[in-house]
Protein backbone atom coordinates (compact mmCIF):
# COMPACT_ATOMS: atom_id res chain seq x y z
CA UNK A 1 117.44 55.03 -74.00
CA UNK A 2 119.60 55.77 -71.14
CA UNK A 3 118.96 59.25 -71.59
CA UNK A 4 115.65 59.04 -71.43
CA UNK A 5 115.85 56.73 -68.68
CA UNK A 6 118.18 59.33 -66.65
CA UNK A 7 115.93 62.59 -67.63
CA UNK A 8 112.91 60.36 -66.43
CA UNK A 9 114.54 59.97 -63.17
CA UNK A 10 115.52 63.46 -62.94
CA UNK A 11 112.10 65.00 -63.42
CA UNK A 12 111.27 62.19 -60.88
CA UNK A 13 113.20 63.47 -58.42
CA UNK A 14 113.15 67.25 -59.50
CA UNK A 15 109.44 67.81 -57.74
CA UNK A 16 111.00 66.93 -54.24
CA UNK A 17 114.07 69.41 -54.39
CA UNK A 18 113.87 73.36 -53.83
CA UNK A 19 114.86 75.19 -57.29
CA UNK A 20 116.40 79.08 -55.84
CA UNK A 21 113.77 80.83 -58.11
CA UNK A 22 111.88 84.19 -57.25
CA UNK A 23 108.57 81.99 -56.24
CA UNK A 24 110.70 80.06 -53.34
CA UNK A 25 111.98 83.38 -51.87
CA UNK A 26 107.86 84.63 -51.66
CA UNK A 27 107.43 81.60 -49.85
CA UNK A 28 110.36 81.83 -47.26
CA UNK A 29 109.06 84.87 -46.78
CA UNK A 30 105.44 83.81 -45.88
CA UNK A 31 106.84 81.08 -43.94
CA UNK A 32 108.63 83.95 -42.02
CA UNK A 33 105.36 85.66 -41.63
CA UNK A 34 103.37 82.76 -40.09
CA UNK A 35 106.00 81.92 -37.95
CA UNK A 36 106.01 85.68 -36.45
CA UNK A 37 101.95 85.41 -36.50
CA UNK A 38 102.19 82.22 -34.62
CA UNK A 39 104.97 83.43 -32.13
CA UNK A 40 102.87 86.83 -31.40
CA UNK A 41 99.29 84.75 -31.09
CA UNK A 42 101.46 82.49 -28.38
CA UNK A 43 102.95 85.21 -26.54
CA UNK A 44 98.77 87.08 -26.26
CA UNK A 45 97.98 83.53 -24.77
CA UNK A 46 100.07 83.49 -22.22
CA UNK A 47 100.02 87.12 -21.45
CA UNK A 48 96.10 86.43 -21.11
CA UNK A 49 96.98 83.25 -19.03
CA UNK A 50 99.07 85.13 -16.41
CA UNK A 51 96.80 88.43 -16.40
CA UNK A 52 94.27 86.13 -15.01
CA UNK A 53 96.26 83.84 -12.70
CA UNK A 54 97.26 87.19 -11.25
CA UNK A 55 93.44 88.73 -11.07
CA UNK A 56 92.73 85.01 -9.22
CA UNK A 57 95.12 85.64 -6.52
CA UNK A 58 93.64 89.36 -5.95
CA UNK A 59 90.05 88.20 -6.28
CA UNK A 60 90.20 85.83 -2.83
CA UNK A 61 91.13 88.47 -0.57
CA UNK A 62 88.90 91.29 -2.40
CA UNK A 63 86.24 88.71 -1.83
CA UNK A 64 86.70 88.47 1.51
CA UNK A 65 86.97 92.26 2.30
CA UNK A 66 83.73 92.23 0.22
CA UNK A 67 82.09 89.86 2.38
CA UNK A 68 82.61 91.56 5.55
CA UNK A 69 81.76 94.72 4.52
CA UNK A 70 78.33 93.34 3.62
CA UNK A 71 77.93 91.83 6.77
CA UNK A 72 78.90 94.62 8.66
CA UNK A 73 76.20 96.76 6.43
CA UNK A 74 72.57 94.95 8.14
CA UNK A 75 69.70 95.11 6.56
CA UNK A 76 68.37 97.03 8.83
CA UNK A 77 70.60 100.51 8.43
CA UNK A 78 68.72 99.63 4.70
CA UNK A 79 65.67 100.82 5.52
CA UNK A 80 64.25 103.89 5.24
CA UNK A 81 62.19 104.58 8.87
CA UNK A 82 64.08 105.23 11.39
CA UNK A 83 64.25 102.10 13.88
CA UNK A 84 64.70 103.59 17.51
CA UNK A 85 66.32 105.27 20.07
CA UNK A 86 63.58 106.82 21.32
CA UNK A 87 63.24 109.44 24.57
CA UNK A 88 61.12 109.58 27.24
CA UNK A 89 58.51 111.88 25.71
CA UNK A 90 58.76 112.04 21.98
CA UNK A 91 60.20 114.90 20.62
CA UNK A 92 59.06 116.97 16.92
CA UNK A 93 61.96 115.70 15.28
CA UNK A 94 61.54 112.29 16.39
CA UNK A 95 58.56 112.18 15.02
CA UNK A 96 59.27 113.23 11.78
CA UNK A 97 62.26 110.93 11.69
CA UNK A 98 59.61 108.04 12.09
CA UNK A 99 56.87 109.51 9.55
CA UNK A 100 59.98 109.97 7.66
CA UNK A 101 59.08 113.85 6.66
CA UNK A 102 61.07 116.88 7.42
CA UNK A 103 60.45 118.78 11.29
CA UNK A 104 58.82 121.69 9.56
CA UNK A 105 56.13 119.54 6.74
CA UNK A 106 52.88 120.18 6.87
CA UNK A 107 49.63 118.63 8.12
CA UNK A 108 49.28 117.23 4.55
CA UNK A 109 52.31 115.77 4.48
CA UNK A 110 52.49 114.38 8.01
CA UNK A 111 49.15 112.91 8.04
CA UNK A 112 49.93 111.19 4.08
CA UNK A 113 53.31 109.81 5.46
CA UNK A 114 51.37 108.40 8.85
CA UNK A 115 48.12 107.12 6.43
CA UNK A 116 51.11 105.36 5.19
CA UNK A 117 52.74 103.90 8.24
CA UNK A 118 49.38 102.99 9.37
CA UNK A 119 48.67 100.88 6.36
CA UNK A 120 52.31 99.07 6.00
CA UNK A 121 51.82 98.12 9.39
CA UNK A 122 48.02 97.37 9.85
CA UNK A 123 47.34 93.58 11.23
CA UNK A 124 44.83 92.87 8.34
CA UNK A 125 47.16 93.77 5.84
CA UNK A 126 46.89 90.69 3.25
């Protein structure tokens, strides 16, 4: 019975060692794999992590250039009718500058863009 007893404990035992057969070398070799996977997936990370540490520190001084710019851009220079400057006696070209038509538009046109005017600025408006 003792060698029963010893192949018993050798089968025991046999599960937890590595046998050197062709199936153990396709596993090293997927081990290999994952490891390469996992060391490429790290390396992304952290190239992500610094791209954006390094867009941070640009962002704060873009934003501030931003922010002046807009406040050096009024609302005003936004609109479309002109807003002043006027002479002494009014002038053709001021006056189309105001209606907001060209010096040489009609009477069509010129009384249309000062119907308009009239109406934006009309005290019972709403």
């Amino acid at each position: 019975m003792e060698g029963a007893a010893a192949s018993a404990e050798g089968l025991r035992y046999a599960e937890y060692t590595r046998a050197p057969t062709g199936a153990g070398k396709g596993q090293a070799e997927l081990d290999r794999g994952l490891a390469r996977t996992m060391i490429a997936l790290g390396l992304g990370v952290a190239t992500v992590a610094f791209a954006g540490r390094y867009a941070f520190h640009l962002w704060k001084p873009l934003e501030q250039a931003i922010t002046e710019a807009a406040k050096r851009i009024s609302a005003s220079s936004l609109s479309s009718y002109y807003k002043g400057g006027f002479e002494q006696k009014m002038s053709r070209r001021e006056a189309s500058l105001i209606l907001g038509v060209s010096p040489s538009a009609g009477k069509d046109k010129i009384r249309t863009a000062h119907r308009k005017i009239m109406i934006l600025n009309h005290p019972d408006k709403g």
